[in-house]
N, C-alpha and C. Protein backbone atom coordinates (compact mmCIF):
# COMPACT_ATOMS: atom_id res chain seq x y z
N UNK A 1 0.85 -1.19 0.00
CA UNK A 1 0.00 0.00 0.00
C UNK A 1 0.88 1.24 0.00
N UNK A 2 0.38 2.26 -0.69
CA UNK A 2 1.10 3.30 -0.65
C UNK A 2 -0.03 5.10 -0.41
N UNK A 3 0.99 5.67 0.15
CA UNK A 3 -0.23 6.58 0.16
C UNK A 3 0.72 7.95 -0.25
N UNK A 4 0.07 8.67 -1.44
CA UNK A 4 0.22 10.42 -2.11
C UNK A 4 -1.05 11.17 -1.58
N UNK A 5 -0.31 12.29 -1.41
CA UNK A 5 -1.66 13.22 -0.91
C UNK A 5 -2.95 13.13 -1.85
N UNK A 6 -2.63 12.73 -3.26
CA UNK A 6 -3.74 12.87 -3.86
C UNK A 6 -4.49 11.31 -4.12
N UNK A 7 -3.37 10.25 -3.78
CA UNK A 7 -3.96 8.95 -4.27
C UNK A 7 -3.37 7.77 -3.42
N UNK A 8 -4.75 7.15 -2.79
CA UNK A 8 -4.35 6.03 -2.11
C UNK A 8 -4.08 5.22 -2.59
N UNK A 9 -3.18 4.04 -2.44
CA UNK A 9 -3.46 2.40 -3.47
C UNK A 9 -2.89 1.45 -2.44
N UNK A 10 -4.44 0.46 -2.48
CA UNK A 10 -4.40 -0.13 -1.61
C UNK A 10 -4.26 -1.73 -1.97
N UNK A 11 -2.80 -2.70 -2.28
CA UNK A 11 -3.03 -3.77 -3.08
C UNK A 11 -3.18 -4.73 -2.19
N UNK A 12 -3.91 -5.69 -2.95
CA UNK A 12 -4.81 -7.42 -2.42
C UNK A 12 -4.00 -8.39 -3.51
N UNK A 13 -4.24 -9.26 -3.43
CA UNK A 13 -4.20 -10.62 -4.28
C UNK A 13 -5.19 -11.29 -4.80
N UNK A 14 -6.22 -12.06 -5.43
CA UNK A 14 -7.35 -12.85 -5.90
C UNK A 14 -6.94 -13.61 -6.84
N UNK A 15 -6.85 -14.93 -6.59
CA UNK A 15 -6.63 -16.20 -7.25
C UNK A 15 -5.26 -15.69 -8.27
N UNK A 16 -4.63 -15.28 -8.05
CA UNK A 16 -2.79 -15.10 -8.56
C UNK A 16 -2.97 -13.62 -9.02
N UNK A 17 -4.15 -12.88 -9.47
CA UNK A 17 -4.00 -11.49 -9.91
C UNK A 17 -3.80 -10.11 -8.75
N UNK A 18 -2.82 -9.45 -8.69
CA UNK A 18 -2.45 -8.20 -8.08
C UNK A 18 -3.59 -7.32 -8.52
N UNK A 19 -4.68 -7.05 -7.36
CA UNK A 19 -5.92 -6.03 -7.79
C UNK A 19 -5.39 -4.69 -6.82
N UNK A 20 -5.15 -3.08 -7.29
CA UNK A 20 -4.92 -2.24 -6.82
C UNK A 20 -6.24 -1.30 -6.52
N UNK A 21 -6.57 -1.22 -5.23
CA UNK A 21 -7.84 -0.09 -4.98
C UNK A 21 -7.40 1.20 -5.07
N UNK A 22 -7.94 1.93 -6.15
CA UNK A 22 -7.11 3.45 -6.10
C UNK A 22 -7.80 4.01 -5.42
N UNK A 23 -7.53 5.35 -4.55
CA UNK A 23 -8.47 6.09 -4.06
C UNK A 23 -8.12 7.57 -4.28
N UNK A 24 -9.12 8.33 -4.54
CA UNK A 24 -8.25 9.84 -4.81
C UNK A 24 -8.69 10.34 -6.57
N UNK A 25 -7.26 10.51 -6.18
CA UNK A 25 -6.93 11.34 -7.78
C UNK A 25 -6.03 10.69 -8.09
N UNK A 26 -6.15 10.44 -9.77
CA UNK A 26 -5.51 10.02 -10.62
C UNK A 26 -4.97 11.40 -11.68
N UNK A 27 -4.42 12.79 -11.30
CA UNK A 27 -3.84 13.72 -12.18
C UNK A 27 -2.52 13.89 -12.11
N UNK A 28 -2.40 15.23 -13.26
CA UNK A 28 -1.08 15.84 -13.17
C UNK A 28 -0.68 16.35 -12.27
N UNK A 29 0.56 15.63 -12.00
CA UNK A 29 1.40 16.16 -10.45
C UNK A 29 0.87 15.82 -9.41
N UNK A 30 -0.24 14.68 -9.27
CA UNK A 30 -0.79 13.35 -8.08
C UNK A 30 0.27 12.83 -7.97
N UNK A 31 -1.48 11.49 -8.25
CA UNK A 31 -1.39 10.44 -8.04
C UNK A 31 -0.63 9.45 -9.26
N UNK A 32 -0.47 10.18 -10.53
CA UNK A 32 0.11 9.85 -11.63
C UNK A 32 1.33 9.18 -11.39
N UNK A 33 2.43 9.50 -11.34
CA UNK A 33 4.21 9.38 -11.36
C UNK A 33 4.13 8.31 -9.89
N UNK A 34 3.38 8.55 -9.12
CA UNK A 34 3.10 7.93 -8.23
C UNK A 34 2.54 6.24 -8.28
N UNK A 35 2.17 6.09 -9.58
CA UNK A 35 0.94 4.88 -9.67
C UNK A 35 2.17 4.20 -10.50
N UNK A 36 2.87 5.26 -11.25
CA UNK A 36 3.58 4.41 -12.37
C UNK A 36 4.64 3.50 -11.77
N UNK A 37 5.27 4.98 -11.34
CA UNK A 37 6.55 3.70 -10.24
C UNK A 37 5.96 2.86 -9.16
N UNK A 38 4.75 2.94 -8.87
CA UNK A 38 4.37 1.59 -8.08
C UNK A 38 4.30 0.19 -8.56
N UNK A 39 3.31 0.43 -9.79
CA UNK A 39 3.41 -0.55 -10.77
C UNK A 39 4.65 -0.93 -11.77
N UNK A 40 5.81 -0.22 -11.85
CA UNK A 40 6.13 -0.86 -12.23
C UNK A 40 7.75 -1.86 -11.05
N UNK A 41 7.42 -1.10 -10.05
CA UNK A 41 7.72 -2.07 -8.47
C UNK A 41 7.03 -3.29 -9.25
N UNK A 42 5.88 -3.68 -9.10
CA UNK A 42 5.43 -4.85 -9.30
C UNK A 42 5.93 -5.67 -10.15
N UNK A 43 5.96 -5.17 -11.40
CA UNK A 43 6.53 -5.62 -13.22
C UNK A 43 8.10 -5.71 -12.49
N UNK A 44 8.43 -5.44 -12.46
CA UNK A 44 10.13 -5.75 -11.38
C UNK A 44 9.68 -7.11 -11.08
N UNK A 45 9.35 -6.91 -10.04
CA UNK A 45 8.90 -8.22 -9.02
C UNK A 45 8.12 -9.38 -9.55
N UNK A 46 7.98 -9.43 -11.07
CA UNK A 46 7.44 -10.59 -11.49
C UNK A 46 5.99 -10.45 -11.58
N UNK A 47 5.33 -9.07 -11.63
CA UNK A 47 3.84 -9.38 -11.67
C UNK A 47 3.45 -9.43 -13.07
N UNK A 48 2.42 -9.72 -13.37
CA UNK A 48 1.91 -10.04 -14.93
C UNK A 48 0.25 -9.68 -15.26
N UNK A 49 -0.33 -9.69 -13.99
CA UNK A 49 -1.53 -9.71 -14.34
C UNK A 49 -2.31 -8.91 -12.87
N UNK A 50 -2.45 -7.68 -13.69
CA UNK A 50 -3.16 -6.76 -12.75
C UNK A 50 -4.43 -5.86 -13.20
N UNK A 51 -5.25 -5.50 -12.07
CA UNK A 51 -6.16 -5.19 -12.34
C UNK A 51 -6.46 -4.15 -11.66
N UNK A 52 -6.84 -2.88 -11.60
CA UNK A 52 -7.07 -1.73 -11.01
C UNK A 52 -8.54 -1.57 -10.72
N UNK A 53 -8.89 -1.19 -9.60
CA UNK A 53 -10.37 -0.63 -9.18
C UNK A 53 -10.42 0.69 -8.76
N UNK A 54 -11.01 1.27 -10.26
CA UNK A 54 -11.51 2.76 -9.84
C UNK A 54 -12.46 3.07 -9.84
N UNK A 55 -13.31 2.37 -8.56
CA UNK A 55 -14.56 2.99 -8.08
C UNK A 55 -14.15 3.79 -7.65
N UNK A 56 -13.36 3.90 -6.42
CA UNK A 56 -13.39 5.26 -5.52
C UNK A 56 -12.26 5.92 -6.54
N UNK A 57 -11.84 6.50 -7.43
CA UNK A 57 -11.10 7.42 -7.83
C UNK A 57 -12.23 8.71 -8.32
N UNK A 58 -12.08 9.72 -7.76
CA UNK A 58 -12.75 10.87 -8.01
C UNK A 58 -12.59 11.35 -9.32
N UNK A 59 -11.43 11.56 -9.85
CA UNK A 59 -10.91 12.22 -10.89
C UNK A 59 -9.59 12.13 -11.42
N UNK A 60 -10.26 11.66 -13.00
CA UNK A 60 -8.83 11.22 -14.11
C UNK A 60 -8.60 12.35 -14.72
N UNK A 61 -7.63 12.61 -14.87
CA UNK A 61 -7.69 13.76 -16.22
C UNK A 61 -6.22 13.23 -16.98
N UNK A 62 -6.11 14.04 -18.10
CA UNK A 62 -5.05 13.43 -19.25
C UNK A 62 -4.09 12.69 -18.76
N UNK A 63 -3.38 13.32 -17.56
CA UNK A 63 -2.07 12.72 -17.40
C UNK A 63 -2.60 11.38 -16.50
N UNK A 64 -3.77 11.38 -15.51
CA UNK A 64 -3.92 10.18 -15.49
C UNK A 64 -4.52 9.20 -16.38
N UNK A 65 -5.17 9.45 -17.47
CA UNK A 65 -4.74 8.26 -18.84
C UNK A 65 -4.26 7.97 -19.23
N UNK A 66 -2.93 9.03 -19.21
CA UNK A 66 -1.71 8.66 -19.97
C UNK A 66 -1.11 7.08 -18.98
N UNK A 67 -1.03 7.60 -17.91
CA UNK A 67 -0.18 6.59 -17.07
C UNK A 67 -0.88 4.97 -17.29
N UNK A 68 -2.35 5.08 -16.99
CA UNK A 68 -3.10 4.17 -17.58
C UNK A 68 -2.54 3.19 -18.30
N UNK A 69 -2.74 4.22 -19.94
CA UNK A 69 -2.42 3.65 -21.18
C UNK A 69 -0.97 2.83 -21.13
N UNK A 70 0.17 4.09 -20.25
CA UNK A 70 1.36 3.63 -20.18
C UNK A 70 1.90 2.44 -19.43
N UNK A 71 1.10 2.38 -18.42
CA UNK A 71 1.46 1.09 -17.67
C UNK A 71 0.58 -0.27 -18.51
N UNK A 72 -0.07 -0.26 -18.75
CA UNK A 72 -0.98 -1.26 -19.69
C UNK A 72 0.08 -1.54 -20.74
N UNK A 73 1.00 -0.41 -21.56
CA UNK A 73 1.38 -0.87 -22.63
C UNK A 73 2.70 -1.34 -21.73
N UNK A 74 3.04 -1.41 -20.88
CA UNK A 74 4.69 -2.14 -20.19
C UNK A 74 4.01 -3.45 -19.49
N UNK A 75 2.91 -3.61 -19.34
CA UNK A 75 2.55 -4.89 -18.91
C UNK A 75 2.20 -6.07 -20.23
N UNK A 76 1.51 -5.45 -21.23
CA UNK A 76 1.83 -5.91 -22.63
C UNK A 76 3.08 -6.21 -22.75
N UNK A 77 3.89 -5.31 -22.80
CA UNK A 77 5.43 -5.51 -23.69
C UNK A 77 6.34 -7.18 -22.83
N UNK A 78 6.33 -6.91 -21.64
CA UNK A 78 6.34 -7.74 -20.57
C UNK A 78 5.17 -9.31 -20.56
N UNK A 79 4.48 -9.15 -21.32
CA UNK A 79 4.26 -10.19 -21.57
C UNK A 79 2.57 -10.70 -20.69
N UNK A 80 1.88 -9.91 -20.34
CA UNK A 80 1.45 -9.99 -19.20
C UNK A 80 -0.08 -8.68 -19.73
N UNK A 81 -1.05 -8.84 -18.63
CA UNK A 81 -2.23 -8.19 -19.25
C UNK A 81 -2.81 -7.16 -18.08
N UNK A 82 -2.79 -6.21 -18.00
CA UNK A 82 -3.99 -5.10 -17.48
C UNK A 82 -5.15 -4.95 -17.83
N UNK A 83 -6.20 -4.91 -16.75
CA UNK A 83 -7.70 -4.58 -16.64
C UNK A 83 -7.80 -3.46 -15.56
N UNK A 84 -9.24 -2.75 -16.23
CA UNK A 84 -9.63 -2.13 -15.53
C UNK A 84 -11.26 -2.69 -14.72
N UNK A 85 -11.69 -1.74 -13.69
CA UNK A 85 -13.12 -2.02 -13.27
C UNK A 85 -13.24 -0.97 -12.55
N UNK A 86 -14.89 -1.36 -12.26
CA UNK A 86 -15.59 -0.35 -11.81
C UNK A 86 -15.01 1.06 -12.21
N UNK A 87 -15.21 1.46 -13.33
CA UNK A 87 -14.88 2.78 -14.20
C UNK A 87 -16.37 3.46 -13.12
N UNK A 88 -16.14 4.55 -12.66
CA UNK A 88 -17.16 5.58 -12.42
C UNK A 88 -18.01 6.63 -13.37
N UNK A 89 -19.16 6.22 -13.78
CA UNK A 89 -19.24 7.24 -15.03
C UNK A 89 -19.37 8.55 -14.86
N UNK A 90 -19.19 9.03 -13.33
CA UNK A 90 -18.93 10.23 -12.74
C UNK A 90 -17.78 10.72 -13.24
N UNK A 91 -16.10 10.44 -13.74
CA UNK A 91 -15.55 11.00 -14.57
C UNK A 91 -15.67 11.39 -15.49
N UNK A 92 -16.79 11.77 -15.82
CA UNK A 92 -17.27 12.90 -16.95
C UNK A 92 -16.67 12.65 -18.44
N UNK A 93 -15.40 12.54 -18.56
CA UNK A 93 -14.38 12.97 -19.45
C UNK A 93 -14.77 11.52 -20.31
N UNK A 94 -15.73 10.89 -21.33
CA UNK A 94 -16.31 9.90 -21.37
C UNK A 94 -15.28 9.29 -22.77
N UNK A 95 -14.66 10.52 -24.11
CA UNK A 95 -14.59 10.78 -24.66
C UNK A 95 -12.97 10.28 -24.50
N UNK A 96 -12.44 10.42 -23.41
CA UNK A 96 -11.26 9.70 -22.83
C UNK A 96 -10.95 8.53 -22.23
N UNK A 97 -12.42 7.82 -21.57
CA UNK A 97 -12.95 6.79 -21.72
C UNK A 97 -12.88 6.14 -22.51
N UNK A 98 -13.76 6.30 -23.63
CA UNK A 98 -13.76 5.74 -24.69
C UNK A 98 -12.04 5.17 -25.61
N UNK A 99 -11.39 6.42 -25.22
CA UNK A 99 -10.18 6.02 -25.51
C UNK A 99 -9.34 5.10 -24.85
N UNK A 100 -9.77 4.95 -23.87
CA UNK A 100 -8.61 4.08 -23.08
C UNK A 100 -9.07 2.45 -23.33
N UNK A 101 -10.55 2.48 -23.52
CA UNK A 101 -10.81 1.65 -23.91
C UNK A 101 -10.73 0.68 -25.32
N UNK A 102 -9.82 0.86 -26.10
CA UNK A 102 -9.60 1.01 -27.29
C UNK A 102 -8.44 0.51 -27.43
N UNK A 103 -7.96 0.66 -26.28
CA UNK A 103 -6.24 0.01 -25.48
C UNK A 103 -6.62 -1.35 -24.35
N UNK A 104 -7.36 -0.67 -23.36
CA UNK A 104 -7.24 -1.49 -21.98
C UNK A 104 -8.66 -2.03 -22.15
N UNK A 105 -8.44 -3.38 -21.83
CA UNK A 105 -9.66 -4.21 -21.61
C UNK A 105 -10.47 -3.34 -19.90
N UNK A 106 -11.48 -3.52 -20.36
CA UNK A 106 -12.68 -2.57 -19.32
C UNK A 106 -13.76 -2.99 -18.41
N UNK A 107 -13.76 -4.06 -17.49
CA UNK A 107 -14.89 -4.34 -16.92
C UNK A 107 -15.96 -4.21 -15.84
N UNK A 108 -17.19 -4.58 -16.15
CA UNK A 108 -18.04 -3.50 -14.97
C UNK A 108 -17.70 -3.82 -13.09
N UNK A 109 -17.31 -5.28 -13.32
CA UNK A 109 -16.69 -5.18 -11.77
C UNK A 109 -16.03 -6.53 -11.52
N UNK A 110 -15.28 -6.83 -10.29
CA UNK A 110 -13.82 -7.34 -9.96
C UNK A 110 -14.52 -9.16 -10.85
N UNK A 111 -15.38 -9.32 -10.05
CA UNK A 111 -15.21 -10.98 -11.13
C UNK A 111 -15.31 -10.63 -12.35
N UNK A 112 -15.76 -10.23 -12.87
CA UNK A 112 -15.54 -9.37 -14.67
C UNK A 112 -13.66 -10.14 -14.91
N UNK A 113 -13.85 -9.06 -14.22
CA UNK A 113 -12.09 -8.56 -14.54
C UNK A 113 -11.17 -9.67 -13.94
N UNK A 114 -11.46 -9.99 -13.02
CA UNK A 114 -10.31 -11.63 -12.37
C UNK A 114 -10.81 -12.78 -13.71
N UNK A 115 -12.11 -13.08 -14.23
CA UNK A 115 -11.94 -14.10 -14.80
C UNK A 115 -11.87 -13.64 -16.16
N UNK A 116 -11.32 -12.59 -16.29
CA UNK A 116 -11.19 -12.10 -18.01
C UNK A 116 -9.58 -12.24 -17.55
N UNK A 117 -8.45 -13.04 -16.84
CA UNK A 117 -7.71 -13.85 -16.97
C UNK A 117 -7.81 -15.07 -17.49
N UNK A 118 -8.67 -15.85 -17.35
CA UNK A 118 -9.01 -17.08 -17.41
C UNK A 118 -9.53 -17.70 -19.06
N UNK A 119 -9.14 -18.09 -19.61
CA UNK A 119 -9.77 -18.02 -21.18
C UNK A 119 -11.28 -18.98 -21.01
N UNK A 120 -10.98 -19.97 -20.36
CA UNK A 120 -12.41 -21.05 -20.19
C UNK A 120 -13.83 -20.29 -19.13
N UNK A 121 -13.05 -18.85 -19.23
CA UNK A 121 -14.50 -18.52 -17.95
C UNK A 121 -15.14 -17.45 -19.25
N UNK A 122 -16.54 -17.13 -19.29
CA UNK A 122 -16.32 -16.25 -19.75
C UNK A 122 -17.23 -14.62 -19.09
N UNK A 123 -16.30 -13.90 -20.12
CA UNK A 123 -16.20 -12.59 -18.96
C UNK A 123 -17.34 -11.34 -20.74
N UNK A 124 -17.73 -10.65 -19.82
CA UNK A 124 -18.57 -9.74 -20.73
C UNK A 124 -18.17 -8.30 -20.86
N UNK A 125 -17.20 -8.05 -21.92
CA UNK A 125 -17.10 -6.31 -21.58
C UNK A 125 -18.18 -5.98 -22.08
N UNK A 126 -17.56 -4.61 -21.77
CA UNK A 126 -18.96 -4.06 -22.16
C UNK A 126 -18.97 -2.35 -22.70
N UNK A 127 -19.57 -2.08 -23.36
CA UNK A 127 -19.30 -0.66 -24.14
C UNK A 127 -19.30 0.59 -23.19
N UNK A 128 -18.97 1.22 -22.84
CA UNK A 128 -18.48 2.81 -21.69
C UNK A 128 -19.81 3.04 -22.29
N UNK A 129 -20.41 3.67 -23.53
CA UNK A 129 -21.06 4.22 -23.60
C UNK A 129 -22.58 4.19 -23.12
N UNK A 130 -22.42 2.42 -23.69
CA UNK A 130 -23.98 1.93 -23.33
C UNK A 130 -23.90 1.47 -21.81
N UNK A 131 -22.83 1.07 -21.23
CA UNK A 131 -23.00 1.63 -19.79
C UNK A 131 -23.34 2.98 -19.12
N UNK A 132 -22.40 4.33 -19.48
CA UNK A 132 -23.25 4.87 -19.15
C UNK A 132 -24.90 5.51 -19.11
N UNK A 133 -25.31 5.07 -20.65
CA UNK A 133 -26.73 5.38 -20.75
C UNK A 133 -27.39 4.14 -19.68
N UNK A 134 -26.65 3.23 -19.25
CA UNK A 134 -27.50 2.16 -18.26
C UNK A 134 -27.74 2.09 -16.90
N UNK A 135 -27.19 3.15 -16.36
CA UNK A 135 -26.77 3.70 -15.09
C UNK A 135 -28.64 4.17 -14.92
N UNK A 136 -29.03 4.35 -13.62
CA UNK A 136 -30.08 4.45 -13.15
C UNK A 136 -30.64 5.37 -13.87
N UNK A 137 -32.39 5.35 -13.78
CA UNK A 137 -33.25 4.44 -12.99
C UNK A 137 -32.74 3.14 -13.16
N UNK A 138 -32.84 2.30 -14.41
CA UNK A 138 -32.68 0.92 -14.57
C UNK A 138 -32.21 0.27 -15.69
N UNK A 139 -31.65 -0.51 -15.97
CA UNK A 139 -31.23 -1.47 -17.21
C UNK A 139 -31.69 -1.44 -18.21
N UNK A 140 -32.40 -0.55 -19.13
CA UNK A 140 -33.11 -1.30 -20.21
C UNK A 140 -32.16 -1.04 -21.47
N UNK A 141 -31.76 -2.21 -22.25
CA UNK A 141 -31.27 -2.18 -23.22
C UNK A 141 -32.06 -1.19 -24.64
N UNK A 142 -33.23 -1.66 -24.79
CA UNK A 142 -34.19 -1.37 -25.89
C UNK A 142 -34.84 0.43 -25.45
N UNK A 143 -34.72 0.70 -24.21
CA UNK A 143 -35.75 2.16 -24.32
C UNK A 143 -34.56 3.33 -24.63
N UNK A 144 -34.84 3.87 -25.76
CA UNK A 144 -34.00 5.20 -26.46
C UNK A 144 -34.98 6.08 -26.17
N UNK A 145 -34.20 7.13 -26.01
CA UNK A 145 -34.65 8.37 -25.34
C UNK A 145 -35.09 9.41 -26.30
């Protein structure tokens, strides 16, 4: 666990995957430079398969996508896979979303994302967008507004 004034990260284990709880901020001159050299502590240490939970992260902005994107692409290169979950569709910035998603596999929450390791389980991403139009009152695939 590590703690920046702007960003907590709090790491667990689940069936061999390193899951990091961020808390805070993910920006320029945070929690950013902060997340990177944590993770890549890990990628040192032999990790391969991690997964980040940003429910509680308040707020991404560029430089925290960048790091995102950047640590995703050194866990690739390394041989090894990054996920995300519980995306908050309270980060507004959807349009950056969308982008990261385009890179980083995206799922709505932690079993999502632990068995989207697993090739024989199967796991459902799912589109940022039509998630956020799915967000309360309720689920309906078919009612357009």
């Amino acid at each position: 666990m590590f703690h920046h004034k702007h960003l907590d990260v709090h790491q667990r284990e689940r069936e061999g995957i390193v899951i990091l709880d961020l808390k805070g901020k993910l920006v320029l001159g945070g929690g950013d430079i902060a997340l990177r050299d944590f993770v890549q502590g890990l990628l040192d240490g032999g990790s391969r398969k991690l997964a980040l939970d940003l429910a509680q992260v308040s707020e991404i902005d560029t430089a925290g996508n960048g790091v995102l994107l950047f640590i995703s692409a050194e866990y690739g290169k390394a041989g090894g896979k990054l996920v995300l979950f519980n995306i908050a569709h309270s980060h507004g910035k959807l349009y950056e979303m969308a982008r990261l998603e385009t890179v980083i596999e995206i799922y709505r929450d932690e079993l999502d994302a632990i068995n989207s390791f697993f090739p024989d389980r199967a796991t459902a991403h799912y589109d940022i967008l039509e998630y956020v139009e799915s967000q309360p009152p309720h689920e309906d695939k078919n009612h357009k507004t």
